[in-house]
PDB file of N, CA and C in Angstrom:
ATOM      1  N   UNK A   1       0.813  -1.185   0.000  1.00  0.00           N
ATOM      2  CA  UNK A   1       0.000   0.000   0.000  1.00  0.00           C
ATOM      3  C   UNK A   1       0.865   1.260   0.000  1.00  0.00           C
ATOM      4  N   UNK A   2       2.041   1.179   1.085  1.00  0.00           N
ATOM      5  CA  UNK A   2       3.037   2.516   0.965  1.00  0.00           C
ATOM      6  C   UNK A   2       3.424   2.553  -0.815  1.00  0.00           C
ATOM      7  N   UNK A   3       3.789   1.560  -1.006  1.00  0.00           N
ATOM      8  CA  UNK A   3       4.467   1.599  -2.068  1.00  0.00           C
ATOM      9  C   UNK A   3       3.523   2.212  -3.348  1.00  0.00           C
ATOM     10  N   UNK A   4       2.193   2.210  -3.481  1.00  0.00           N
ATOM     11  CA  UNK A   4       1.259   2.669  -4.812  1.00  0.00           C
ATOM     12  C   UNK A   4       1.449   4.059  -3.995  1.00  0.00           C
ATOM     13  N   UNK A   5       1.039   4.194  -3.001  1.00  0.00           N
ATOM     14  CA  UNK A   5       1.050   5.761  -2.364  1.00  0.00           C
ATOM     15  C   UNK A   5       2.666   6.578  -2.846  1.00  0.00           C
ATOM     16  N   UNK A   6       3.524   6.316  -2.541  1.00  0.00           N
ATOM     17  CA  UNK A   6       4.836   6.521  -2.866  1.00  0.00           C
ATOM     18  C   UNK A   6       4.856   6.547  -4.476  1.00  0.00           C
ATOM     19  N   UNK A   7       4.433   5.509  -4.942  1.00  0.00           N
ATOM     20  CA  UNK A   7       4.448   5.858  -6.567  1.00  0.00           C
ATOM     21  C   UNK A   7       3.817   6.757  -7.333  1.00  0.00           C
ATOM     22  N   UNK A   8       2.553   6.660  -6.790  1.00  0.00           N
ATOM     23  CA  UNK A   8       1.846   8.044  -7.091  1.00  0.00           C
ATOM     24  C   UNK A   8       2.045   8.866  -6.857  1.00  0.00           C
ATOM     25  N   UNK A   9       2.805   9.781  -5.564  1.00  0.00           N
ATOM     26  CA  UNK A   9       3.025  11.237  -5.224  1.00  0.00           C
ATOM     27  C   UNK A   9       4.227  10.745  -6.568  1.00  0.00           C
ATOM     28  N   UNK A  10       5.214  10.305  -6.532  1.00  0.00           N
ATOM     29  CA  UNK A  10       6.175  10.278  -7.977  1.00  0.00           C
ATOM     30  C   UNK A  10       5.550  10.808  -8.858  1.00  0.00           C
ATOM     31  N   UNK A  11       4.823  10.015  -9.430  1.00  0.00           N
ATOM     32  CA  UNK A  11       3.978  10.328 -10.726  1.00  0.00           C
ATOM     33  C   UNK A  11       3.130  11.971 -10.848  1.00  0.00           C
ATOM     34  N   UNK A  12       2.605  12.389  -9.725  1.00  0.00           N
ATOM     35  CA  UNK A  12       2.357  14.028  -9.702  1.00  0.00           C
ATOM     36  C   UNK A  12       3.439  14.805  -9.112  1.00  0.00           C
ATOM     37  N   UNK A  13       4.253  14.253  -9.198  1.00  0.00           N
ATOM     38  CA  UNK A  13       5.242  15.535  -9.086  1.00  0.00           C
ATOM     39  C   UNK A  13       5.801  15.654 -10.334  1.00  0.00           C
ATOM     40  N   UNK A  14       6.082  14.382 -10.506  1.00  0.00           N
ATOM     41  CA  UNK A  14       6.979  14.060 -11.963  1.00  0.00           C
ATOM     42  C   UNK A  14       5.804  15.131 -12.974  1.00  0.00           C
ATOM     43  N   UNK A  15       4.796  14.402 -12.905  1.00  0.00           N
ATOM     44  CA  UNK A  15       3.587  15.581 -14.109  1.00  0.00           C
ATOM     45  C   UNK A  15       3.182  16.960 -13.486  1.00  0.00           C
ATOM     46  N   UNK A  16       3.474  17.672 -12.901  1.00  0.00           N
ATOM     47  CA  UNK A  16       3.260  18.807 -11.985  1.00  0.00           C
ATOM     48  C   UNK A  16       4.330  19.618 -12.866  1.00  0.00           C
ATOM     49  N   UNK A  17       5.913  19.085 -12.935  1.00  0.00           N
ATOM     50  CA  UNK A  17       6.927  20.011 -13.304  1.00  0.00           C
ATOM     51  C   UNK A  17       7.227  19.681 -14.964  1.00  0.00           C
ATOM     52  N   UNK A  18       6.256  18.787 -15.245  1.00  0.00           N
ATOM     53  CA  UNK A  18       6.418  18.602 -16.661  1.00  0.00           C
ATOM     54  C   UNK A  18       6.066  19.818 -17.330  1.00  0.00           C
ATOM     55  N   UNK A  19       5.278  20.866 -16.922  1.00  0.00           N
ATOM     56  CA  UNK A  19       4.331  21.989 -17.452  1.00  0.00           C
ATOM     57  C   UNK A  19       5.085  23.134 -17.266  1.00  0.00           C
ATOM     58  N   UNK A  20       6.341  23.325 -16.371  1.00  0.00           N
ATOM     59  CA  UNK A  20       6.768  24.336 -15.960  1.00  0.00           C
ATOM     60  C   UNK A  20       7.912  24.965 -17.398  1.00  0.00           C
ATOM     61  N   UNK A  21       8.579  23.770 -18.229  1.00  0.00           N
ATOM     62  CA  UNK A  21       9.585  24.059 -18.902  1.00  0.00           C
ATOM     63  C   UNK A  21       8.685  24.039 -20.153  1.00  0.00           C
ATOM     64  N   UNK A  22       9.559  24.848 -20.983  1.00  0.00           N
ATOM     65  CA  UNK A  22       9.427  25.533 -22.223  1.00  0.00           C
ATOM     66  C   UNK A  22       9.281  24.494 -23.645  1.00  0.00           C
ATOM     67  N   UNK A  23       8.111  24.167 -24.355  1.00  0.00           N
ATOM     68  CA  UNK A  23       8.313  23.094 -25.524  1.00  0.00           C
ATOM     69  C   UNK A  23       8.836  23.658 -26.450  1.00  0.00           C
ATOM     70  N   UNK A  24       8.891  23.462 -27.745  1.00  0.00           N
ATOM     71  CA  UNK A  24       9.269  23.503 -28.896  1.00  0.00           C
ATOM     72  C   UNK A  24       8.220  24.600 -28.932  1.00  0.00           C
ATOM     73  N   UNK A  25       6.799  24.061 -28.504  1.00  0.00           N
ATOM     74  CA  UNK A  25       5.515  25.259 -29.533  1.00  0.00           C
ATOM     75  C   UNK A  25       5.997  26.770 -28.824  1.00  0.00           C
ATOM     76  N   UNK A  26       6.196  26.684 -27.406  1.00  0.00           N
ATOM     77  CA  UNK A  26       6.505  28.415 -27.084  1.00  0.00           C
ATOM     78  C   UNK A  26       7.822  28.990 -27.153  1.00  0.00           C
ATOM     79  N   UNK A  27       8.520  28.130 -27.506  1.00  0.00           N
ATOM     80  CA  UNK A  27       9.760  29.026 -28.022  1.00  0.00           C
ATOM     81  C   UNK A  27       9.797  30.055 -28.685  1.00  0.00           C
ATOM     82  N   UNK A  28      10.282  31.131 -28.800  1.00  0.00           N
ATOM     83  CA  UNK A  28      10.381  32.637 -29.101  1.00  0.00           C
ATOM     84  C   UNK A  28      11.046  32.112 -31.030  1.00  0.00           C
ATOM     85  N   UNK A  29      10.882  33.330 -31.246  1.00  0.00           N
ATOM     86  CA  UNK A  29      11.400  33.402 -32.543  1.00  0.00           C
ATOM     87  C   UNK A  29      12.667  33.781 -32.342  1.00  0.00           C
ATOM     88  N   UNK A  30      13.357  33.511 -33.188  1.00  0.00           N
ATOM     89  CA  UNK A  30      15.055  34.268 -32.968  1.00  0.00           C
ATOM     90  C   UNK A  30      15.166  35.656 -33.459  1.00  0.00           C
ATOM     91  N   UNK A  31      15.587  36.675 -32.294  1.00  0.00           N
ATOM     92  CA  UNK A  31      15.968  37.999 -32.541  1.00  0.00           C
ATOM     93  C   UNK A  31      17.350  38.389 -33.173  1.00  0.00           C
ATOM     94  N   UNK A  32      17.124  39.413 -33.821  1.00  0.00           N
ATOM     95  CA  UNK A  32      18.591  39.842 -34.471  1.00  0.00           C
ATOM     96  C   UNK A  32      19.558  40.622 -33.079  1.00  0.00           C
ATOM     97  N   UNK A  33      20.757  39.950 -33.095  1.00  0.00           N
ATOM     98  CA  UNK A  33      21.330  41.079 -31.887  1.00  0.00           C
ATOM     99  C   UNK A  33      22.086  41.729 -32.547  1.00  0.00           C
ATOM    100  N   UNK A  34      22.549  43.124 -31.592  1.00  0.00           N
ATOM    101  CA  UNK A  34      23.185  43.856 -32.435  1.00  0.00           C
ATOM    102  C   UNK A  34      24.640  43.386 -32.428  1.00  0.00           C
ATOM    103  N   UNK A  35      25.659  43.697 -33.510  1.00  0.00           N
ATOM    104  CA  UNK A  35      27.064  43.227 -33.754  1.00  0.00           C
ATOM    105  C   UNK A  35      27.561  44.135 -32.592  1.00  0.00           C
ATOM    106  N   UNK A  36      28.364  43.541 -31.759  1.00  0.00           N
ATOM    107  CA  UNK A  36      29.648  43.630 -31.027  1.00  0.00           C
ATOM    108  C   UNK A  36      30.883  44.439 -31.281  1.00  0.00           C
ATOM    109  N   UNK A  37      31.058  44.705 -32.861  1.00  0.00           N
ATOM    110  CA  UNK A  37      31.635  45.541 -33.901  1.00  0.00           C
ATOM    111  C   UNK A  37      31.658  46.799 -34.094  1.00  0.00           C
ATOM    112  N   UNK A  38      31.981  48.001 -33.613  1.00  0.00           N
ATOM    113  CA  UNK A  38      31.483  49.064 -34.154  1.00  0.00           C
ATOM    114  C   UNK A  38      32.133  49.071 -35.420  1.00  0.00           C
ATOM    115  N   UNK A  39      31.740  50.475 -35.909  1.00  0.00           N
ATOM    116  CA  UNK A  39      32.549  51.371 -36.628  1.00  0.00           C
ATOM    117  C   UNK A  39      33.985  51.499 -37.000  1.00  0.00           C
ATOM    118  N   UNK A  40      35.145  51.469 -37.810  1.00  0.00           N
ATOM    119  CA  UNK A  40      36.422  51.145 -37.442  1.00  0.00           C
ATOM    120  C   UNK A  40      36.436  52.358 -37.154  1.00  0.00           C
ATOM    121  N   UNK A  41      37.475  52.964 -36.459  1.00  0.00           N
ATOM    122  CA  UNK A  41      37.851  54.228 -36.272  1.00  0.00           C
ATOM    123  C   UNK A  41      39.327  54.542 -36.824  1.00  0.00           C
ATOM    124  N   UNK A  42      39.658  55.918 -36.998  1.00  0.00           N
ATOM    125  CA  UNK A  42      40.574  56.018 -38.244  1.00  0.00           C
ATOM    126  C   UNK A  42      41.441  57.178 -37.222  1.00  0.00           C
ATOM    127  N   UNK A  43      42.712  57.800 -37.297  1.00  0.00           N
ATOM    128  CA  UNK A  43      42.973  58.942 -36.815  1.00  0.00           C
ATOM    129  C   UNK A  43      44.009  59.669 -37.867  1.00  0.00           C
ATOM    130  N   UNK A  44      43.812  60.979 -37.975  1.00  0.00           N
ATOM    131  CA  UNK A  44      43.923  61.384 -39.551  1.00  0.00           C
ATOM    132  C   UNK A  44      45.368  62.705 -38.326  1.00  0.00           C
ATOM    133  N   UNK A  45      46.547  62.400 -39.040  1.00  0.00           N
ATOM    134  CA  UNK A  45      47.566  63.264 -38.815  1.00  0.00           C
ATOM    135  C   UNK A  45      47.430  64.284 -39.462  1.00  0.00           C
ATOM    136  N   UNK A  46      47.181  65.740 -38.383  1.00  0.00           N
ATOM    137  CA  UNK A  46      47.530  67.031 -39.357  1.00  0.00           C
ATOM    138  C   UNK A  46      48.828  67.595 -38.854  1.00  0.00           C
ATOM    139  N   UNK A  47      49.374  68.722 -39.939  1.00  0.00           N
ATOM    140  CA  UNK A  47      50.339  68.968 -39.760  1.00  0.00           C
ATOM    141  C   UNK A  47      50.521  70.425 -40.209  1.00  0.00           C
ATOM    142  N   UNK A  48      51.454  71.203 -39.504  1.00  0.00           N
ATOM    143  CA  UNK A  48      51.458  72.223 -40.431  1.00  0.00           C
ATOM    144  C   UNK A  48      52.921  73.447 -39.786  1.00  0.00           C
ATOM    145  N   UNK A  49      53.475  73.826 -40.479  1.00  0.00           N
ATOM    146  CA  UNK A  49      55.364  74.416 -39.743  1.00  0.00           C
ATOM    147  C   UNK A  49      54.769  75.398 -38.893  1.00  0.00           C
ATOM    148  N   UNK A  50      54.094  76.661 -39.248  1.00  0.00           N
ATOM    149  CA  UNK A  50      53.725  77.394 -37.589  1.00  0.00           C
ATOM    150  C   UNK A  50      52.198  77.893 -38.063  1.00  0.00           C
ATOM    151  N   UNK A  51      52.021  79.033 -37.105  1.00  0.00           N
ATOM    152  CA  UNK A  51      50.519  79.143 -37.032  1.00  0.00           C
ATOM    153  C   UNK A  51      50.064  79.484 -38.387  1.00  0.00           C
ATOM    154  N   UNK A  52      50.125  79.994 -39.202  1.00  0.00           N
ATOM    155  CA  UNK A  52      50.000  81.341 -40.366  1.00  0.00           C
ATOM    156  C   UNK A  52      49.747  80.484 -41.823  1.00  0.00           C
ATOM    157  N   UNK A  53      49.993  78.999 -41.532  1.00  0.00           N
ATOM    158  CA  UNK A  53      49.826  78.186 -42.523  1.00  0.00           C
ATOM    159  C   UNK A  53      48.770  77.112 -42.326  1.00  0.00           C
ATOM    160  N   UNK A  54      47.755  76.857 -43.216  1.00  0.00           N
ATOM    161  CA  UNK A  54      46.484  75.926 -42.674  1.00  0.00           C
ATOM    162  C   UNK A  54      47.042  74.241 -42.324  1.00  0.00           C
ATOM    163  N   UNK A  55      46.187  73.465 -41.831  1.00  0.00           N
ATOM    164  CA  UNK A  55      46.843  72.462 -41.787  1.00  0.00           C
ATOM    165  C   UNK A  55      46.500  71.575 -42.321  1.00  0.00           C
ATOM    166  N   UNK A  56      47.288  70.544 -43.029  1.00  0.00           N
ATOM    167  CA  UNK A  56      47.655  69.637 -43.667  1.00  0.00           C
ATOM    168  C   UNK A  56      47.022  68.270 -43.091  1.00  0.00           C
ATOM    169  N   UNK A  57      47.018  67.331 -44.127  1.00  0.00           N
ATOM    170  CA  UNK A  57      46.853  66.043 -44.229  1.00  0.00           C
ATOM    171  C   UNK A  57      47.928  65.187 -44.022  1.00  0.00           C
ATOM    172  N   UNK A  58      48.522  64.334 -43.043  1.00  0.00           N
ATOM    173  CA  UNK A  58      49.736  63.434 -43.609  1.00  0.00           C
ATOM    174  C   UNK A  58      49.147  62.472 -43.819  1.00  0.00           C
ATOM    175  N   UNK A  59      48.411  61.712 -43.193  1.00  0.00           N
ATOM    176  CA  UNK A  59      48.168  60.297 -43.358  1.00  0.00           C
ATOM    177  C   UNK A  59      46.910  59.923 -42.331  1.00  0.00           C
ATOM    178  N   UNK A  60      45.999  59.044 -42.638  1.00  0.00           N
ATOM    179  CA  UNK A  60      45.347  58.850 -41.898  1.00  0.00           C
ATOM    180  C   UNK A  60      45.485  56.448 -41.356  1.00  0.00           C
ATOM    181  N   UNK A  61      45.109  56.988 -40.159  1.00  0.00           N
ATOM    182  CA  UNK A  61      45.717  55.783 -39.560  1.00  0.00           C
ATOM    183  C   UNK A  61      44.705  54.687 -39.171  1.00  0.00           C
ATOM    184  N   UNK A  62      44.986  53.635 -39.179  1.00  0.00           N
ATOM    185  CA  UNK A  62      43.842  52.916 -38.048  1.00  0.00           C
ATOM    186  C   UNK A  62      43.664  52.229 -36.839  1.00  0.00           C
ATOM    187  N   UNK A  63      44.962  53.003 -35.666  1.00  0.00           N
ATOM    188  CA  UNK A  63      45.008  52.841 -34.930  1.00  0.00           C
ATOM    189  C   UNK A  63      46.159  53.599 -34.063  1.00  0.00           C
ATOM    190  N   UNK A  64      45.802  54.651 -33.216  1.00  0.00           N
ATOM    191  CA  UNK A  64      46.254  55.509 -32.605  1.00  0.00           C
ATOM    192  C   UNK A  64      48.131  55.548 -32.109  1.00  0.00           C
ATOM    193  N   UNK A  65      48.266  54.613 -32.635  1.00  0.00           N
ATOM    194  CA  UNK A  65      49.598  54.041 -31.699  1.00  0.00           C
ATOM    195  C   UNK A  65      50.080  54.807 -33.122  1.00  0.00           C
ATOM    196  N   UNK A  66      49.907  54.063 -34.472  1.00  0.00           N
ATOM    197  CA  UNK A  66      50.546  53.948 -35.644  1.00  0.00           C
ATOM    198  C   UNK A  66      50.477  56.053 -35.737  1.00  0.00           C
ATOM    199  N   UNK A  67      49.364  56.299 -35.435  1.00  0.00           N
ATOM    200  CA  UNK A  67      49.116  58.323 -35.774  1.00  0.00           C
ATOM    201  C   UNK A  67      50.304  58.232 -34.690  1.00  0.00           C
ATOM    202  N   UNK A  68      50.035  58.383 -33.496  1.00  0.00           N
ATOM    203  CA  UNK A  68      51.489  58.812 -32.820  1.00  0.00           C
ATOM    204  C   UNK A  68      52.759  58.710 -33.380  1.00  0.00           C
ATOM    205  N   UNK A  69      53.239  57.164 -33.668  1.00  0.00           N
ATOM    206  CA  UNK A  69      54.137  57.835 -34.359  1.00  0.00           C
ATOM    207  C   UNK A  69      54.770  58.734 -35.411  1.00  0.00           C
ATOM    208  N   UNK A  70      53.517  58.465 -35.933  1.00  0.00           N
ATOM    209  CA  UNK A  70      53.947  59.460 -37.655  1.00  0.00           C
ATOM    210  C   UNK A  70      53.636  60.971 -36.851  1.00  0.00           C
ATOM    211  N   UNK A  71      52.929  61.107 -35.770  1.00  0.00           N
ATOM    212  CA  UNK A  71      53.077  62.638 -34.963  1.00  0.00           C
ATOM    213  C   UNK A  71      54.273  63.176 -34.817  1.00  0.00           C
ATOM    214  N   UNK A  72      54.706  61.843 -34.179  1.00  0.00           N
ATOM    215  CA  UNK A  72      56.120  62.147 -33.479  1.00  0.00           C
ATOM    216  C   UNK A  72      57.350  62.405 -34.445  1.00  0.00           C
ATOM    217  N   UNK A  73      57.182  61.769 -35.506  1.00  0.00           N
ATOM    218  CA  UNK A  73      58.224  61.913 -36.600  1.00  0.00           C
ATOM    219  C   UNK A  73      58.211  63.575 -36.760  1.00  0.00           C
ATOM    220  N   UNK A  74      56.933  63.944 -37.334  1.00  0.00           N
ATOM    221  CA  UNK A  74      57.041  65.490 -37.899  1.00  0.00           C
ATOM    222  C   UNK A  74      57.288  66.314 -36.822  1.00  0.00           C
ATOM    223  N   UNK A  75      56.913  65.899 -35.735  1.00  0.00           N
ATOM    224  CA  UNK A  75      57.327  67.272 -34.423  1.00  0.00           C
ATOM    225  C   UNK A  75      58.834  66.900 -34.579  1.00  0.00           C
ATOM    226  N   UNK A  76      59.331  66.005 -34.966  1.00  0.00           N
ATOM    227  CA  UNK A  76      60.921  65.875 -34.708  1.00  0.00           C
ATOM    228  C   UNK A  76      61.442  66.583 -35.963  1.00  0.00           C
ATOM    229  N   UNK A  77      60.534  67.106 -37.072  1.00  0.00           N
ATOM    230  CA  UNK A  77      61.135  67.412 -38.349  1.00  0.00           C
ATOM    231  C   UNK A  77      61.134  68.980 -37.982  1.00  0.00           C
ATOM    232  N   UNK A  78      60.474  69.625 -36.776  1.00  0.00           N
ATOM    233  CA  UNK A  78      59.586  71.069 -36.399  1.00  0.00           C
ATOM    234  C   UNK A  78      58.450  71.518 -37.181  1.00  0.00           C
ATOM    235  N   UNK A  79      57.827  70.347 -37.175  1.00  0.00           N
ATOM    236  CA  UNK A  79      56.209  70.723 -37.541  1.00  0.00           C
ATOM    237  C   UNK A  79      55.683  70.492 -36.293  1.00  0.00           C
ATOM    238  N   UNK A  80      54.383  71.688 -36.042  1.00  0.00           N
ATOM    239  CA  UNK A  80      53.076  71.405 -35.430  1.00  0.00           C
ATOM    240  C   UNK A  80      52.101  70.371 -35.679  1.00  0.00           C
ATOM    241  N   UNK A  81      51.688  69.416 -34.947  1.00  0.00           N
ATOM    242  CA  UNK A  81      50.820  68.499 -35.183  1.00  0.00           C
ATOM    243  C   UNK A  81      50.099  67.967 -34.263  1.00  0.00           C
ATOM    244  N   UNK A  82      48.348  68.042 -34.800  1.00  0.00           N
ATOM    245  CA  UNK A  82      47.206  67.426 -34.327  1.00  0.00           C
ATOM    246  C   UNK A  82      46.813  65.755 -34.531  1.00  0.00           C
ATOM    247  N   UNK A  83      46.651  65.004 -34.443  1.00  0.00           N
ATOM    248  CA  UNK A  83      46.271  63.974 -34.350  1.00  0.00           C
ATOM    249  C   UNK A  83      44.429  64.183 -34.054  1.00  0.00           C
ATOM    250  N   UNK A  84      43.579  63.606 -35.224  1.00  0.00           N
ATOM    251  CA  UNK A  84      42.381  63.986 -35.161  1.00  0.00           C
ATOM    252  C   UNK A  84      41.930  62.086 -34.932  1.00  0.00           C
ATOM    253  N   UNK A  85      40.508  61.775 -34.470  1.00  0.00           N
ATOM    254  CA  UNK A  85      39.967  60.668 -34.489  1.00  0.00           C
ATOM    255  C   UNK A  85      38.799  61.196 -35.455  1.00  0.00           C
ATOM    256  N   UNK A  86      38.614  60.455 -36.047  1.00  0.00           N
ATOM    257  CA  UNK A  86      37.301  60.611 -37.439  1.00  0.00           C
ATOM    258  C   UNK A  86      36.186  59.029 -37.021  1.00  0.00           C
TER     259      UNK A  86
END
């Protein structure tokens, strides 16, 4: 007698939590996420010998390390120079 009693609370618990998890039919549709990726970003060396002259283009970069140095080159030549991010 324990034992049908014992089997049965099994059996409604077991079917109790059958209802709780998610089937195939209510599964969501798949959403687009957004990319992880931005934009590349670029940094464009200007340059120019003193104030009275507009400034120049040297090169544009794609990654800040690479603009520094080409900064650093022309301040060593005695040019003025900006380093822009675009």
């Amino acid at each position: 007698m324990k034992l049908n009693s014992f089997l049965a609370a099994i059996l409604f618990l077991g079917l109790s939590f059958a209802g709780n998890f998610p089937t195939g039919v209510d599964a969501h549709e798949p959403t687009a996420t957004p990319s992880a990726h931005a934009d590349p970003t670029y940094y464009t060396v200007l340059y120019r010998h003193d104030n009275h002259q507009p400034w120049r283009s040297y090169g544009q970069y794609g990654s800040h390390h690479e603009a520094d140095r080409a900064a650093d080159h022309l301040r060593h030549q005695g040019h003025e120079v900006r380093v822009v991010r675009d």
